[in-house]
Every structure is written in C-alpha cells, then in structure tokens.
Protein backbone atom coordinates (compact mmCIF):
# COMPACT_ATOMS: atom_id res chain seq x y z
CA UNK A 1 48.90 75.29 -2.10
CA UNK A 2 51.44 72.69 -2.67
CA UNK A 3 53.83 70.62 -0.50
CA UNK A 4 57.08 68.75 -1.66
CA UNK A 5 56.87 65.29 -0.04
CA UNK A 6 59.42 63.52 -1.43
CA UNK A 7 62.24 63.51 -3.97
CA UNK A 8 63.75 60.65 -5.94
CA UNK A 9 66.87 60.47 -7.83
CA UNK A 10 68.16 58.07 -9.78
CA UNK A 11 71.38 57.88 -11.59
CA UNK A 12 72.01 55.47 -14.17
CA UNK A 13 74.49 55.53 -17.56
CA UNK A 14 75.02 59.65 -16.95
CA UNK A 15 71.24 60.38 -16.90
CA UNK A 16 69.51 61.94 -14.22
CA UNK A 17 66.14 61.22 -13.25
CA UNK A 18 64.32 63.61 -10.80
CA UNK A 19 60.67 63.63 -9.79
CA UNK A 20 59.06 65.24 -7.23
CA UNK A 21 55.66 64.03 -5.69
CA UNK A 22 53.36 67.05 -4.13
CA UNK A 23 49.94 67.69 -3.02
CA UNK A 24 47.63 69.67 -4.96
CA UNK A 25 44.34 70.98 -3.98
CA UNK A 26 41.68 70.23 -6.82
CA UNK A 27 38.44 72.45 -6.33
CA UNK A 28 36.14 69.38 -8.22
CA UNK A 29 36.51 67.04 -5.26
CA UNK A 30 37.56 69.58 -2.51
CA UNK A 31 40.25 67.75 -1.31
CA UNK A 32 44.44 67.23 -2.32
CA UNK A 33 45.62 64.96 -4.67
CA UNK A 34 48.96 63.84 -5.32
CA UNK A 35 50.91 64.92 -8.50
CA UNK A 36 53.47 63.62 -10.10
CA UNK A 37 56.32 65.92 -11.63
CA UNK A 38 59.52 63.89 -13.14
CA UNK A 39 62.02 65.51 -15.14
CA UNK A 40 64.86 64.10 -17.08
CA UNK A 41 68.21 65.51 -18.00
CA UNK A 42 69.28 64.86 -21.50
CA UNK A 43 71.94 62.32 -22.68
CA UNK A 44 75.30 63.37 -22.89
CA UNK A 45 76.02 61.48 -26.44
CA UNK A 46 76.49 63.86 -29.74
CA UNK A 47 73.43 66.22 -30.80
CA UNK A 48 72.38 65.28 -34.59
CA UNK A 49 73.39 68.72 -35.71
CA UNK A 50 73.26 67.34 -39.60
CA UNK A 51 69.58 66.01 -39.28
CA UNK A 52 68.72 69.42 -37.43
CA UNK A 53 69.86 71.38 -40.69
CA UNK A 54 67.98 68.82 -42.70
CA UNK A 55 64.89 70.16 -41.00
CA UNK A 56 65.85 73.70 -40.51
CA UNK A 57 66.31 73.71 -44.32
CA UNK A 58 63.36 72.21 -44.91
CA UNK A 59 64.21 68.51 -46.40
CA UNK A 60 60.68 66.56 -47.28
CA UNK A 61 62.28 63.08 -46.51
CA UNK A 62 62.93 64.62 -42.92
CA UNK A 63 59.86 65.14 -39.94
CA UNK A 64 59.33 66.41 -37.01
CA UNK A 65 59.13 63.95 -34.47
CA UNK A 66 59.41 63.17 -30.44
CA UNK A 67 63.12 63.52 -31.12
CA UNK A 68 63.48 66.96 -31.93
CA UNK A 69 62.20 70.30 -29.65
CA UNK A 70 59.50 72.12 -31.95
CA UNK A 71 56.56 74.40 -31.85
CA UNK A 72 53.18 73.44 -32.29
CA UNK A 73 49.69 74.27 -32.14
CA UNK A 74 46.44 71.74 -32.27
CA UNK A 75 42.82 71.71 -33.20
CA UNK A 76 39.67 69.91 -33.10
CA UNK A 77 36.75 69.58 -35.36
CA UNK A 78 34.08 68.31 -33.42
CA UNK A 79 31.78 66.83 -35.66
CA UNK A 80 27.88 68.14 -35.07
CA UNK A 81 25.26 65.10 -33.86
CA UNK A 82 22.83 64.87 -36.88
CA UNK A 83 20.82 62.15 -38.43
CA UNK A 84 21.61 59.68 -41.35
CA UNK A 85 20.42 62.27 -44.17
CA UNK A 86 22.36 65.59 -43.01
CA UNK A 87 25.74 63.72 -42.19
CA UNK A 88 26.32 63.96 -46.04
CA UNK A 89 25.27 67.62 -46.28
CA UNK A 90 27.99 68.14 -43.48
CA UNK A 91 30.73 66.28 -45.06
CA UNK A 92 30.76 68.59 -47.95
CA UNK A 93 31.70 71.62 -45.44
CA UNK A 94 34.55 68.76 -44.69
CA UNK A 95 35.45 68.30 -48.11
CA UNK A 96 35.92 72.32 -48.76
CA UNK A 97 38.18 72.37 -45.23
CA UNK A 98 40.40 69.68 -47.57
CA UNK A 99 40.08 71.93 -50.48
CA UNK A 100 41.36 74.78 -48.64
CA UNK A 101 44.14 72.55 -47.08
CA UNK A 102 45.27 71.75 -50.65
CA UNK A 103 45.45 74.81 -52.15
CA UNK A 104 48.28 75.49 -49.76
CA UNK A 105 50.38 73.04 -50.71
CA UNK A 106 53.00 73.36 -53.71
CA UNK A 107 51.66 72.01 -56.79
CA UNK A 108 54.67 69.24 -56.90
CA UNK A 109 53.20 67.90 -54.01
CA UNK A 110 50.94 64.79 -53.40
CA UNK A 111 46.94 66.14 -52.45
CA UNK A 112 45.84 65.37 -49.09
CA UNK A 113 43.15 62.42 -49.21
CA UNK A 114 41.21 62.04 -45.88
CA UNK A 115 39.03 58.53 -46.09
CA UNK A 116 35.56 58.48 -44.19
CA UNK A 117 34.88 55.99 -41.65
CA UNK A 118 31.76 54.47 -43.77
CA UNK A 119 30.40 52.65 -40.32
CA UNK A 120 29.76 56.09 -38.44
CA UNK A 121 27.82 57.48 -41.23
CA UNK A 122 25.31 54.53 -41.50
CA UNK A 123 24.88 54.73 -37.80
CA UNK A 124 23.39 57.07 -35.33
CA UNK A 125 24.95 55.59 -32.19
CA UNK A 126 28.16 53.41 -30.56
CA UNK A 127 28.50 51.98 -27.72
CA UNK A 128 31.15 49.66 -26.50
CA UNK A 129 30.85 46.15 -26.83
CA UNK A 130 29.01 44.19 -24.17
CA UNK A 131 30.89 41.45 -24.60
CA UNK A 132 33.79 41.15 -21.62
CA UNK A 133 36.71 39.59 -24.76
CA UNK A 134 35.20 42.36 -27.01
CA UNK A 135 35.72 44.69 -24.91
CA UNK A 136 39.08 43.97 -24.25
CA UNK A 137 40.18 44.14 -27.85
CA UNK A 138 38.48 47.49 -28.18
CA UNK A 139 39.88 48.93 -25.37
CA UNK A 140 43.51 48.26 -27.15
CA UNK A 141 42.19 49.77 -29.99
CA UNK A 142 45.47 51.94 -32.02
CA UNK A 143 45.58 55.53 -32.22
CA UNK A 144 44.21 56.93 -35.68
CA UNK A 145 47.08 57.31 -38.23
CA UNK A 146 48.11 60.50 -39.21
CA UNK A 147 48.95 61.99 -42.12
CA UNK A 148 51.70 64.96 -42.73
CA UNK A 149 52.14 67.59 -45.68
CA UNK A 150 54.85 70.25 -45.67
CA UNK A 151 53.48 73.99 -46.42
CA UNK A 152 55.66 76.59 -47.02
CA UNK A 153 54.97 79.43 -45.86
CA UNK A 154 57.39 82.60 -47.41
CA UNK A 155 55.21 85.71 -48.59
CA UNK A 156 57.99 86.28 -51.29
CA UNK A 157 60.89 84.48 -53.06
CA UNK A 158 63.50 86.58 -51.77
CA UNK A 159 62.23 85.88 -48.34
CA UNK A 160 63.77 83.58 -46.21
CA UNK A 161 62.54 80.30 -46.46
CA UNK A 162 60.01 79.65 -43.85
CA UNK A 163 57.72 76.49 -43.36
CA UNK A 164 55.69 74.76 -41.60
CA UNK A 165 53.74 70.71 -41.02
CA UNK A 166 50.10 70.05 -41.10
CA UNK A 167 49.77 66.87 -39.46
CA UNK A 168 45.73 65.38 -39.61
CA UNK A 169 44.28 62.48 -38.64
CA UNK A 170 43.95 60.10 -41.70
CA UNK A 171 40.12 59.63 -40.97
CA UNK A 172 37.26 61.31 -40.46
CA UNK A 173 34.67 59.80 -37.81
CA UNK A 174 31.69 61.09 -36.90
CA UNK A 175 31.85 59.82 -33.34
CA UNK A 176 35.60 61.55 -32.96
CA UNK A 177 37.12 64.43 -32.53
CA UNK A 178 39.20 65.27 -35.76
CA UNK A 179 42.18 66.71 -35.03
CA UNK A 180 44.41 69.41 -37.00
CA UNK A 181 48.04 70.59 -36.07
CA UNK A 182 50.39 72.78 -37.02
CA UNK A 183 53.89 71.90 -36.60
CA UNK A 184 56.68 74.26 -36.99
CA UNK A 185 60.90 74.94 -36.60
CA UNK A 186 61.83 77.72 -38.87
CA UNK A 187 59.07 80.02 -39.41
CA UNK A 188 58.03 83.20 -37.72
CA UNK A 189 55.54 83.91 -34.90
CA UNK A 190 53.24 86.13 -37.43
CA UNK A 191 52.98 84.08 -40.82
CA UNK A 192 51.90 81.07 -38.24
CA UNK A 193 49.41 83.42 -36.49
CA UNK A 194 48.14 84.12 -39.92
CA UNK A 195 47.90 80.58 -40.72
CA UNK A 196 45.59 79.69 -37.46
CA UNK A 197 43.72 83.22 -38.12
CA UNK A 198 42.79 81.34 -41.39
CA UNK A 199 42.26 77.94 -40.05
CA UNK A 200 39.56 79.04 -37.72
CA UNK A 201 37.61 81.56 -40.18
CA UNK A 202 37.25 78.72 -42.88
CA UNK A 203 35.94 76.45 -40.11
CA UNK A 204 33.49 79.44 -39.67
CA UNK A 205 32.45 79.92 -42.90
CA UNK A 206 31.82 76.40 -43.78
CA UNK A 207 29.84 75.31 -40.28
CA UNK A 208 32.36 73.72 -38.96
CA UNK A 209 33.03 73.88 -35.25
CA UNK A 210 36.48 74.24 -34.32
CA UNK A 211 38.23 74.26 -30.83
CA UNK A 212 42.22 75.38 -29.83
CA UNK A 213 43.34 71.74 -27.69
CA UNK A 214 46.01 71.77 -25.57
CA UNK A 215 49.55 69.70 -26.09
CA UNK A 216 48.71 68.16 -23.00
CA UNK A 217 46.03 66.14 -24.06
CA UNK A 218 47.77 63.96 -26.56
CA UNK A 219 50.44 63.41 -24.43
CA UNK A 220 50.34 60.37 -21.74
CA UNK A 221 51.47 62.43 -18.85
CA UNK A 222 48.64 63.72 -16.78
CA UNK A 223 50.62 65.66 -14.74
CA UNK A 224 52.88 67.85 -17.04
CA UNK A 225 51.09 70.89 -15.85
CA UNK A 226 52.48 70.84 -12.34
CA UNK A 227 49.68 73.13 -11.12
CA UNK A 228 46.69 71.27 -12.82
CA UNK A 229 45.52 68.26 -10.39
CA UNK A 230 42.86 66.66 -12.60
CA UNK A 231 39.97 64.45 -10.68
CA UNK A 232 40.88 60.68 -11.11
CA UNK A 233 37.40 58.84 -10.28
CA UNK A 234 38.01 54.63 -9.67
CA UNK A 235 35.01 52.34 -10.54
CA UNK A 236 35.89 49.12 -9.53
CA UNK A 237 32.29 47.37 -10.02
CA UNK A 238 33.07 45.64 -13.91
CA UNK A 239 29.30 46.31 -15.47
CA UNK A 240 29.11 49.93 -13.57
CA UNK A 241 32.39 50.83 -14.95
CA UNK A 242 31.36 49.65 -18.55
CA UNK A 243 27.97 51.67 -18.05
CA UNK A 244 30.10 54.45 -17.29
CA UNK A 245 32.15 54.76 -19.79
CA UNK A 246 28.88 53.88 -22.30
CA UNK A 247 27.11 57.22 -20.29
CA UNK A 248 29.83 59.54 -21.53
CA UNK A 249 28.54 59.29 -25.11
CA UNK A 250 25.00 58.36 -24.32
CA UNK A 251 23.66 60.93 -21.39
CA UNK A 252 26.67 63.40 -20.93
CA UNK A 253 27.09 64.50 -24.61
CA UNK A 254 30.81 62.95 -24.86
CA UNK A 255 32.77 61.51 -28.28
CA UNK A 256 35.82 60.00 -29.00
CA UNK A 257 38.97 61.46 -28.69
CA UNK A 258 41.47 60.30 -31.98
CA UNK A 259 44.32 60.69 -29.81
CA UNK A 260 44.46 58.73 -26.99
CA UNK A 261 48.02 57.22 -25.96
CA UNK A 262 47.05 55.75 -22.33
CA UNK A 263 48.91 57.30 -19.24
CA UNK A 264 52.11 56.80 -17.68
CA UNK A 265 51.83 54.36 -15.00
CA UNK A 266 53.69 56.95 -12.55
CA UNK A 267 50.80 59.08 -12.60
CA UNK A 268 48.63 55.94 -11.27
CA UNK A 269 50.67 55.23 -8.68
CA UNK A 270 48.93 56.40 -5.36
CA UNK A 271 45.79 55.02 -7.34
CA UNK A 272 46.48 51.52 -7.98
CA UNK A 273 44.75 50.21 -5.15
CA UNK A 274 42.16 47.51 -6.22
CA UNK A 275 44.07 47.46 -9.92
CA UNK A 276 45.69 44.92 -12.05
CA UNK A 277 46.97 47.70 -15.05
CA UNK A 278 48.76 45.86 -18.26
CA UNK A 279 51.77 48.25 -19.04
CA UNK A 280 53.78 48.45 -22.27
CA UNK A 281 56.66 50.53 -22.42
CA UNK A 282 56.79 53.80 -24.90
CA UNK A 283 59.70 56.12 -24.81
CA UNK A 284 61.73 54.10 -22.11
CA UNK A 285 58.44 55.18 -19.81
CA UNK A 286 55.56 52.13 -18.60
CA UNK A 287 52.23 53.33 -20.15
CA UNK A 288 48.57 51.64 -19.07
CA UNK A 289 46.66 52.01 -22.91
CA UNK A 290 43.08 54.04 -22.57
CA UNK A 291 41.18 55.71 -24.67
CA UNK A 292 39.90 59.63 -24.33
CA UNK A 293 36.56 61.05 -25.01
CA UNK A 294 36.11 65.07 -25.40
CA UNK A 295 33.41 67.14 -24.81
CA UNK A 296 31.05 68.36 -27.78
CA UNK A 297 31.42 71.61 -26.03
CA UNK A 298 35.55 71.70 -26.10
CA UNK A 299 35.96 72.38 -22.36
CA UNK A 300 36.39 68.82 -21.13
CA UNK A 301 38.41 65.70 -21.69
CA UNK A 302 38.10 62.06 -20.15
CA UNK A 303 41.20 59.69 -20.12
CA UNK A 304 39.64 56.34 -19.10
CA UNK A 305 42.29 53.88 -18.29
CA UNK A 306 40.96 50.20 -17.76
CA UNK A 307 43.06 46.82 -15.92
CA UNK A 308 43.15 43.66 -17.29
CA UNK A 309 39.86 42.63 -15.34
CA UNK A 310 37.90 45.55 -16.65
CA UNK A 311 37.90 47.44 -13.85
CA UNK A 312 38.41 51.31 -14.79
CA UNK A 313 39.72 54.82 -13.68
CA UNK A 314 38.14 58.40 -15.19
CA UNK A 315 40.47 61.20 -15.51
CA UNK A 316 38.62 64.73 -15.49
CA UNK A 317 40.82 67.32 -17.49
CA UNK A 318 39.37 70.67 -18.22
CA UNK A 319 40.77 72.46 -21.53
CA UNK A 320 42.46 74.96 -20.48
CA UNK A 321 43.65 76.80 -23.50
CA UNK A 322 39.87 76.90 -24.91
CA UNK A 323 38.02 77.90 -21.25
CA UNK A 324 40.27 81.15 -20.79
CA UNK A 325 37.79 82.22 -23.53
CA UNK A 326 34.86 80.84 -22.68
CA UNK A 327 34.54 81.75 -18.61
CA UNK A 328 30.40 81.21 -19.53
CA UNK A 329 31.13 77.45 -19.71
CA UNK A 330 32.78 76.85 -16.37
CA UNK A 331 29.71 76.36 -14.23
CA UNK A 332 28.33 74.46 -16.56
CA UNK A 333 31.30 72.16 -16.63
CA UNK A 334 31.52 71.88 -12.84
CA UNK A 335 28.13 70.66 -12.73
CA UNK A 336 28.68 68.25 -15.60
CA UNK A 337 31.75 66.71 -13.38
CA UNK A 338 29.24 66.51 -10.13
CA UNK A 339 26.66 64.49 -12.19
CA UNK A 340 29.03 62.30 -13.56
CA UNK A 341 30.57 61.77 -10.62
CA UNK A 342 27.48 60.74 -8.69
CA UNK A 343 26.47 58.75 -11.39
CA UNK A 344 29.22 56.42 -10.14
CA UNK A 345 27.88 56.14 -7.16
C-alpha cells in the first residue's frame, strides 16, 4: 500500500525535476518506510546522433557509458571460503573462466589479463581496521577498476553486424564478489541469451558459483524500484557500529561487494537524524561513499553508509532477480535479517 505525501518540482535552465516521497510497507520491520522516487526530464540541447552511430556501428575507441541508454545484464562469482592450500586449486577454475573469455574475442584484439589480489590469498580472514583514522581511509576506499573488451557476436559474415561489451572487474579477490557484465546496443535478444546460457554453464563446469545481480545494486539509488522499501538499520554507538559491520563477514557469512558507489543523500533524508554524512557530488546528484557486502548465498546485499564520526547506517536489499528462483532461500534470509538486526541491539 502506498501513499503520495508530497511532490516537489523544481525548474531550473529548462529541466524538470520531479520526485515524489511515499510510504511503503516493508514486511522485515513490519512497519512503513518512506521512499524516495525522483525523476528527471532530459535536457533540451542537441542529441549526439554522430557518437550514437559510432556505437551502433561498433567503433572500439567508442564505450558505453552513463551517457548513453543501453542494455545490460550482470553477474557475480562468489568466490568459495577455503584454506591457504585450495585457494590455488580454485584459481585455476578462474583462469579457464579467462580462457573461455578470450577465445571470444577477435584475434586482433588485446587478451584479457585479470591480476590477483596477492594479500587475500595469503590470508584466511579481514576485518576492518580498528584504528578510528584507519578506518576512515578504508571506508573511502575506490571502487575496483574495470576492464572492457568488445565481442562480436554475428553467427555469419553476411549477417548483420551485431556486438556486444564484457565489462569485469580488473581484480580478483577472494574476499569480493567478482563481477561480470554484459553490455549491449545493437545485438539481438537471442545471440545475448546464448551468450549468458554459456556464461553460466562454464561457471558450472569449472566449480565456479555464479549468481544473476540486479542493475540496482551498483547503482547509488536505493530507491529506483519504487515498490522495493529496503530495511535501513542506524547504529549510532561508534565501536557497536564497527563490530557490526566486522559481524557481516565474521558470523553472518557476508563478503565484499566490488561495486559499491555510496547512496544518494536523498534517499537518507528522513534518516539523518543523529548523522554528520560527508557528501561528494556524482552526476550533478550528492552521494554519502559506503561500501556493500553480498551474501555468499546471492540473495542479500548490505549498503553500509558511515558519517564523518563513524557512526553508520545498514541497508537490507534482497536480490530480487536471483530469489524469484530460489523461493527455498527466503525464510532463511528473513531470519538472517532478524539476527542481524538484534545483534544491533
């Protein structure tokens, strides 16, 4: 059940700016929350039509980026918890993923080269650093560079020419989440189906565990699914809110997240309350950094923001696109919130 409580326009050089605040019922904490929903008309100025046929055409020197309307669909390896000895056994089933990867590239083009974070091999756990100045650093810690390589994807010559990015994280971690995307603007729905079919039956044959993510969790709006109201939980108490966040990987079977851009600040709004948050803007928009920790099971992702005293907020967002198949892990998830949650306490 939702209710519109108020709506705010603003008009400024010809571009509207409309969002909408409503109250959502989330089943987690049995009560409403308020969402967030702000949409933006675009600029009048002159489309890029000549940079669109670039792309369309398939030009290497030209990318899909946050500027351009495009398809997509994203994946996670999660990496399996194992000691010092097998973590080299399983980075050989990595190494064949990479192999696979490359053989679908043209043979003009440059091989994709993933480096290995060297510290989470020698290590079997991480925590974050007790230290408050530490701590502070870490928690501005960049997202993991990417790396992209342009696939075409034609069956024949005389077909036309269809293609599609891979864009990867640059590193693999042991203590992240390493994710894999397809990108795509002139290709159809069925050779890209083919391509994911593939994806996730190499993952299968070489032991590697593979989840579908949604767009929404790389993106710093909480609230772009206007029917989603995800939990925010506040801990306010500095060394219970740095044991929290430490308990995510250390009791509740959490790891790292390689995307995590922070979260608009308009989504914090009606919980700022006992928080000082640092903001940077990103796309004209104010954004308070985080960092976001997934699940080893793929249902669940955290978005912990944190203020410039240390003080920090857990978001609680299910994955919606991988629990439509797995209806066995909802329970399980629900409890998984409720311990967490009075964990806090």
């Amino acid at each position: 059940i939702c209710f519109i409580i108020v709506l705010i326009c603003n008009l400024s050089m010809n571009v509207y700016i409309y969002t909408y605040h409503f109250n959502k019922c989330s089943y987690s904490v049995q009560s409403f929350l308020i969402i967030s929903q702000t949409f933006n008309k675009f600029n009048q100025s002159e489309y890029p039509w000549n940079s669109l046929d670039n792309l369309v055409c398939g030009d290497i020197d030209k990318w899909l980026d946050e500027s351009t309307c495009y398809r997509r669909r994203s994946f996670g390896i999660i990496p399996k918890k194992c000691d010092i000895a097998q973590k080299e056994i399983y980075l050989a089933k990595f190494h064949r993923l990479i192999e696979y990867l490359n053989k679908l590239l043209p043979k003009d083009t440059k091989r994709i080269e993933i480096a290995i974070a060297e510290d989470s091999i020698n290590t079997d756990e991480q925590h974050l650093p007790e230290d408050d100045s530490k701590s502070r650093r870490y928690s501005r810690s960049v997202q993991i560079p990417i790396k992209r390589f342009r696939i075409p994807i034609s069956k024949h010559k005389n077909d036309r020419y269809q293609w599609m990015d891979i864009v990867m994280d640059s590193t693999f971690d042991f203590w992240r989440c390493y994710r894999i995307a397809f990108h795509w603007l002139a290709a159809s729905g069925s050779r890209l189906e083919q391509q994911v079919q593939s994806l996730q039956r190499r993952c299968t044959q070489f032991g590697l565990f593979l989840v579908s993510l949604p767009e929404y969790s790389a993106l710093s709006d909480m609230h772009v699914l206007g029917f989603t109201a995800p939990p925010f939980l506040p801990v306010h108490d500095i060394k219970k809110a740095r044991a929290a966040e430490n308990s995510l990987v250390d009791t509740f079977n959490f790891i790292r997240d390689s995307c995590h851009r922070g979260s608009d600040l308009c989504d914090l709004m009606e919980y700022r309350e006992g928080f000082e948050f640092r903001t940077a803007k990103s796309y004209a928009k104010n954004r308070v950094a985080g960092r976001q920790y997934i699940h080893v099971s793929g249902g669940i992702f955290v978005r912990v923001v944190e203020d410039i005293k240390g003080r920090k907020g857990f978001f609680w967002v299910r994955n919606r696109s991988f629990l439509s198949d797995r209806k066995d892990l909802h329970s399980e998830l629900e409890d998984l919130f409720q311990k967490f949650r009075k964990s806090l306490i």
